[in-house]
N, C-alpha and C. Protein backbone atom coordinates (compact mmCIF):
# COMPACT_ATOMS: atom_id res chain seq x y z
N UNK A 1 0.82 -1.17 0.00
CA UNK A 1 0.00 0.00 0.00
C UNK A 1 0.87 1.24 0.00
N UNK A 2 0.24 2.34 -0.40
CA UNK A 2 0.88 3.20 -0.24
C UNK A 2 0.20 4.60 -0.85
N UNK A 3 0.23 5.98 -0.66
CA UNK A 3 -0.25 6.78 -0.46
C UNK A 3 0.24 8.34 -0.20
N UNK A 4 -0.12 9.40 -0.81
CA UNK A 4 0.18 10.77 -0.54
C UNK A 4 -1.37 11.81 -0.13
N UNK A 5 -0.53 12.69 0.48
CA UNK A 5 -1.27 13.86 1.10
C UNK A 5 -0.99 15.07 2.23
N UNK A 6 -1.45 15.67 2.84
CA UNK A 6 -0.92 16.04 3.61
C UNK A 6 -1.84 16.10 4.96
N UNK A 7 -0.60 16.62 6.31
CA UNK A 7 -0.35 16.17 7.96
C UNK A 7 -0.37 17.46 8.69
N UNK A 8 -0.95 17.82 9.18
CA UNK A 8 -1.29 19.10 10.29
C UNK A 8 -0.03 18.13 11.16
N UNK A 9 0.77 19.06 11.51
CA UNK A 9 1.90 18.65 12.25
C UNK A 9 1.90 20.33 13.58
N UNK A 10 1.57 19.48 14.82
CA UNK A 10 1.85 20.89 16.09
C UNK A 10 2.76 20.01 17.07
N UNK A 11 2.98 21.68 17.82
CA UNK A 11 3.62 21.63 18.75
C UNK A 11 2.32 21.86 20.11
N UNK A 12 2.30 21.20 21.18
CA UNK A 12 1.05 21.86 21.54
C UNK A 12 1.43 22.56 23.04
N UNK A 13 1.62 23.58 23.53
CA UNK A 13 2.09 24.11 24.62
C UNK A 13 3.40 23.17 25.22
N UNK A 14 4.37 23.80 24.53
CA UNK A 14 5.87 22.89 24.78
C UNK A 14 6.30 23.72 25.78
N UNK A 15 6.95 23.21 27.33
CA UNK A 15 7.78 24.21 28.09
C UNK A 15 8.54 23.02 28.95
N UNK A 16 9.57 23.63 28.79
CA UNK A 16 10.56 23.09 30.12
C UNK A 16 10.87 24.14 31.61
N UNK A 17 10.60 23.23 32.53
CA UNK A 17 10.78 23.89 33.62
C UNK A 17 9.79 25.08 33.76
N UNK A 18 8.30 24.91 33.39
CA UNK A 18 7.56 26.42 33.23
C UNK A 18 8.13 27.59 32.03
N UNK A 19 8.93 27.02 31.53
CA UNK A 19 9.06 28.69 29.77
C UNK A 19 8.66 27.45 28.88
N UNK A 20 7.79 28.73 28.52
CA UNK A 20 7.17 28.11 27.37
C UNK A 20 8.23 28.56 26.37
N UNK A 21 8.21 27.02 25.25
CA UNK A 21 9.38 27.24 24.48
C UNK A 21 8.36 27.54 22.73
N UNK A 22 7.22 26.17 22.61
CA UNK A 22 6.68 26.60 21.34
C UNK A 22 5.18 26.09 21.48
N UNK A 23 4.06 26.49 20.78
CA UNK A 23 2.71 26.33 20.89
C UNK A 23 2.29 27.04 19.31
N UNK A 24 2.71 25.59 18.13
CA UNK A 24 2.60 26.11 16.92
C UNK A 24 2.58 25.16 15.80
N UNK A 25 1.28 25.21 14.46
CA UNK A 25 1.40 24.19 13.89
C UNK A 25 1.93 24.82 12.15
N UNK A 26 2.08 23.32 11.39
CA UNK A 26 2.26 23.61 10.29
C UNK A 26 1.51 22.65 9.59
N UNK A 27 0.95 22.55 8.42
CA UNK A 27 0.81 21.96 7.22
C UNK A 27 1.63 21.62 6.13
N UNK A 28 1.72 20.22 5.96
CA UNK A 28 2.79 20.02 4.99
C UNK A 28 3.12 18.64 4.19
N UNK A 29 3.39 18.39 3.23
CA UNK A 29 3.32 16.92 2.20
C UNK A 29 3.34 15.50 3.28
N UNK A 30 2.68 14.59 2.72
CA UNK A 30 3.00 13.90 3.44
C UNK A 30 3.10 12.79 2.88
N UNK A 31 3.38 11.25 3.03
CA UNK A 31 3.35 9.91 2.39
C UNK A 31 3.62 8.79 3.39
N UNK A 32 2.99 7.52 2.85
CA UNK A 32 3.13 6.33 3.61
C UNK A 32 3.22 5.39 2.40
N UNK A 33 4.15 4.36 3.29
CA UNK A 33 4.20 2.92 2.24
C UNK A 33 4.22 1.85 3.09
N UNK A 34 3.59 0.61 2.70
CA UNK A 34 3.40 -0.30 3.91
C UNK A 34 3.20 -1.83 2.94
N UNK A 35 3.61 -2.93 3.74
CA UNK A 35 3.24 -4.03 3.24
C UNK A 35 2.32 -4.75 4.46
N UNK A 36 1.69 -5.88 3.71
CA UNK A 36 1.42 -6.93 5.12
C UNK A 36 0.65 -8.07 4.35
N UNK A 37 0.92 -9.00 5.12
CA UNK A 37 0.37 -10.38 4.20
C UNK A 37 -0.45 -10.61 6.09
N UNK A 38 -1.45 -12.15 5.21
CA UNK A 38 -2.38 -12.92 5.73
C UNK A 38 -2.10 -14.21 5.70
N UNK A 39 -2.90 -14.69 7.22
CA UNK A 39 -2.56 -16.38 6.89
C UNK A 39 -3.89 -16.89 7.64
N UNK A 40 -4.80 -17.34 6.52
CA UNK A 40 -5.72 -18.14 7.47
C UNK A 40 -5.43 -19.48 7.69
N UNK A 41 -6.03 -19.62 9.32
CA UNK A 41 -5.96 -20.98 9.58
C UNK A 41 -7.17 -21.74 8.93
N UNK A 42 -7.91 -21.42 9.18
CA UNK A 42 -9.49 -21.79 8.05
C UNK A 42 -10.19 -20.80 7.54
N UNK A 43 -11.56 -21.47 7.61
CA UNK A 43 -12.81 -20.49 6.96
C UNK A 43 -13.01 -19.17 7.92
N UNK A 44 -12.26 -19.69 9.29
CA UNK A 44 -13.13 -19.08 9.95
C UNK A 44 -12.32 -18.10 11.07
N UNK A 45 -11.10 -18.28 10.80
CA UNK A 45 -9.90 -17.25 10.86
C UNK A 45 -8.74 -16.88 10.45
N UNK A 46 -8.00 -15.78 10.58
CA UNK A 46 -6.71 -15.67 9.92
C UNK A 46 -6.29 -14.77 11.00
N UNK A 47 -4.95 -14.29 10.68
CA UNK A 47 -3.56 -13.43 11.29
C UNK A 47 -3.56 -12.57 10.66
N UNK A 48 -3.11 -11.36 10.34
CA UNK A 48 -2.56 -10.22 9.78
C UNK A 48 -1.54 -9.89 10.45
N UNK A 49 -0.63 -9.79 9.60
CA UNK A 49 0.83 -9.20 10.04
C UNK A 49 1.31 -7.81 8.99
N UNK A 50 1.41 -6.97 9.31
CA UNK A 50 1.81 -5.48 8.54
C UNK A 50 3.15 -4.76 8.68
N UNK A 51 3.35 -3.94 8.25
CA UNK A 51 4.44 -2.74 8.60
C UNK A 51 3.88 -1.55 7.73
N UNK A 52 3.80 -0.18 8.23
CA UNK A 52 3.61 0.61 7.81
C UNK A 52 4.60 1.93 8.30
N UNK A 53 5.23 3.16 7.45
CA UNK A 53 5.96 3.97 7.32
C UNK A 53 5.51 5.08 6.99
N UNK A 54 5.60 6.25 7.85
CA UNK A 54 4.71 7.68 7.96
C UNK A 54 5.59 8.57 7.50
N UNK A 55 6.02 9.62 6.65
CA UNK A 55 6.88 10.91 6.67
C UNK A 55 5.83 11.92 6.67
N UNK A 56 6.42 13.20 6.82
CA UNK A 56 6.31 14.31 6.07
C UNK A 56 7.63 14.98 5.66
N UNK A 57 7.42 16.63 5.12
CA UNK A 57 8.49 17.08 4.80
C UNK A 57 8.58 17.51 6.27
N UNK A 58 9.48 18.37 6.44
CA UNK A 58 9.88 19.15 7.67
C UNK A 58 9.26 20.37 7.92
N UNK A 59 8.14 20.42 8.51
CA UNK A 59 7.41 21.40 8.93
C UNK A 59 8.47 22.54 9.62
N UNK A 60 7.97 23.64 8.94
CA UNK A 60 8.57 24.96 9.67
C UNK A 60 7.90 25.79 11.11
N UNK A 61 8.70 25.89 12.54
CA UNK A 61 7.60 26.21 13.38
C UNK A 61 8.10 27.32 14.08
N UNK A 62 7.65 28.11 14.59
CA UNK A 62 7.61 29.18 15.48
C UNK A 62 7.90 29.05 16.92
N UNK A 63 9.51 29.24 17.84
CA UNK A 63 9.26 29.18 19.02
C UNK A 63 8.83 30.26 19.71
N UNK A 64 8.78 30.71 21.13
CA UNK A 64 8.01 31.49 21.71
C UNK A 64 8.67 32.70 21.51
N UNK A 65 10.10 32.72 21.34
CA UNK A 65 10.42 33.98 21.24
C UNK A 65 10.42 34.75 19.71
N UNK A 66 9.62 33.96 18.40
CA UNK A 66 9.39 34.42 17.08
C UNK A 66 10.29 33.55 16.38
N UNK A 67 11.30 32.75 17.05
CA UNK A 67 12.20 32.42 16.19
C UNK A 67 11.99 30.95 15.60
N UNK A 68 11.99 30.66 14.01
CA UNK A 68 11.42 29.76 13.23
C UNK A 68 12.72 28.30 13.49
N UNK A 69 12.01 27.04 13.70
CA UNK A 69 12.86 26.03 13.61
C UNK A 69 12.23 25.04 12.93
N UNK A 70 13.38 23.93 12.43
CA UNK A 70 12.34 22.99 11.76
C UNK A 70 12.14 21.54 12.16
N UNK A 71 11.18 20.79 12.25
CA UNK A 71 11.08 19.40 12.73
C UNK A 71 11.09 18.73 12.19
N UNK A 72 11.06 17.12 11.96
CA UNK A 72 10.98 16.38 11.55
C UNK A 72 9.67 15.13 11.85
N UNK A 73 8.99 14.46 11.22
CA UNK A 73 8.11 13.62 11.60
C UNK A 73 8.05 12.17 10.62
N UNK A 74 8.29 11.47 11.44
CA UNK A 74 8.57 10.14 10.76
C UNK A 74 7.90 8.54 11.69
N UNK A 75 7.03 8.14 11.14
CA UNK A 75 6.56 6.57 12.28
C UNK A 75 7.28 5.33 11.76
N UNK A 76 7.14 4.51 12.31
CA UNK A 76 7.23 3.29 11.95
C UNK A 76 6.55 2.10 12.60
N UNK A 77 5.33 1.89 12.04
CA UNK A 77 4.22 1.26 12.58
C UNK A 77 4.28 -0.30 12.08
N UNK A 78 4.22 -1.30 13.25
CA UNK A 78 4.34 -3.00 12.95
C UNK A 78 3.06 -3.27 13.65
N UNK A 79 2.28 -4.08 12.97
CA UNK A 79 1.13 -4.18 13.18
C UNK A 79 0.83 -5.77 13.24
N UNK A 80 -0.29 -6.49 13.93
CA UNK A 80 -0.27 -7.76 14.35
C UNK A 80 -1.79 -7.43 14.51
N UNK A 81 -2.79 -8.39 13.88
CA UNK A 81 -4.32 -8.51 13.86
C UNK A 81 -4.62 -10.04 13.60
N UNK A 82 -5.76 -10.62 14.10
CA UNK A 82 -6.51 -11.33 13.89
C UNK A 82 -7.94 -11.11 13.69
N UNK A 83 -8.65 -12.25 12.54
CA UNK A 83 -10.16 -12.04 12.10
C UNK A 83 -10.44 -13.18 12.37
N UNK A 84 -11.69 -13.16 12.40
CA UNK A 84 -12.69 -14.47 13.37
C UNK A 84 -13.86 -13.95 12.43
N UNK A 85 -14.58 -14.58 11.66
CA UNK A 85 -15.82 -15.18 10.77
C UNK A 85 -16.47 -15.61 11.17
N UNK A 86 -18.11 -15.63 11.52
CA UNK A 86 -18.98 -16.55 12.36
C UNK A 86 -20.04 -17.44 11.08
């Protein structure tokens, strides 16, 4: 599988020690690619096993004192399911 679009990416009231450092979002490209296979044991269940992979670009953000930095956002999602059929 796999897929484009874009990711509201925030910061949401960031502070260390009480200073607030950033409280700020961006919009920006985004994509995933993922595989995953199946194994039924019968009619009447199977396993799912996956991996899936999140980016965006590097959102540009605002800390508290005006000054712009940039982040990064990246997942890496392993996934494990079972289905049951009645």
């Amino acid at each position: 599988m796999g897929g484009f679009g874009i990711a509201k990416v925030s910061v949401n009231d960031a502070k260390v020690l009480g200073v607030d450092l950033a409280d700020d979002d961006d919009t920006v490209f985004a994509y995933q690619i993922g595989v995953g296979v199946n194994y039924a044991f019968d009619d009447g269940m199977a396993i799912d096993v996956g991996y899936r992979y999140f980016g965006t670009a590097d959102p540009t953000l605002t800390d508290a004192s005006g000054g712009e930095f940039d982040g990064e956002v990246s997942t890496h999602n392993f996934m494990i399911g079972m289905r049951f059929a009645l």
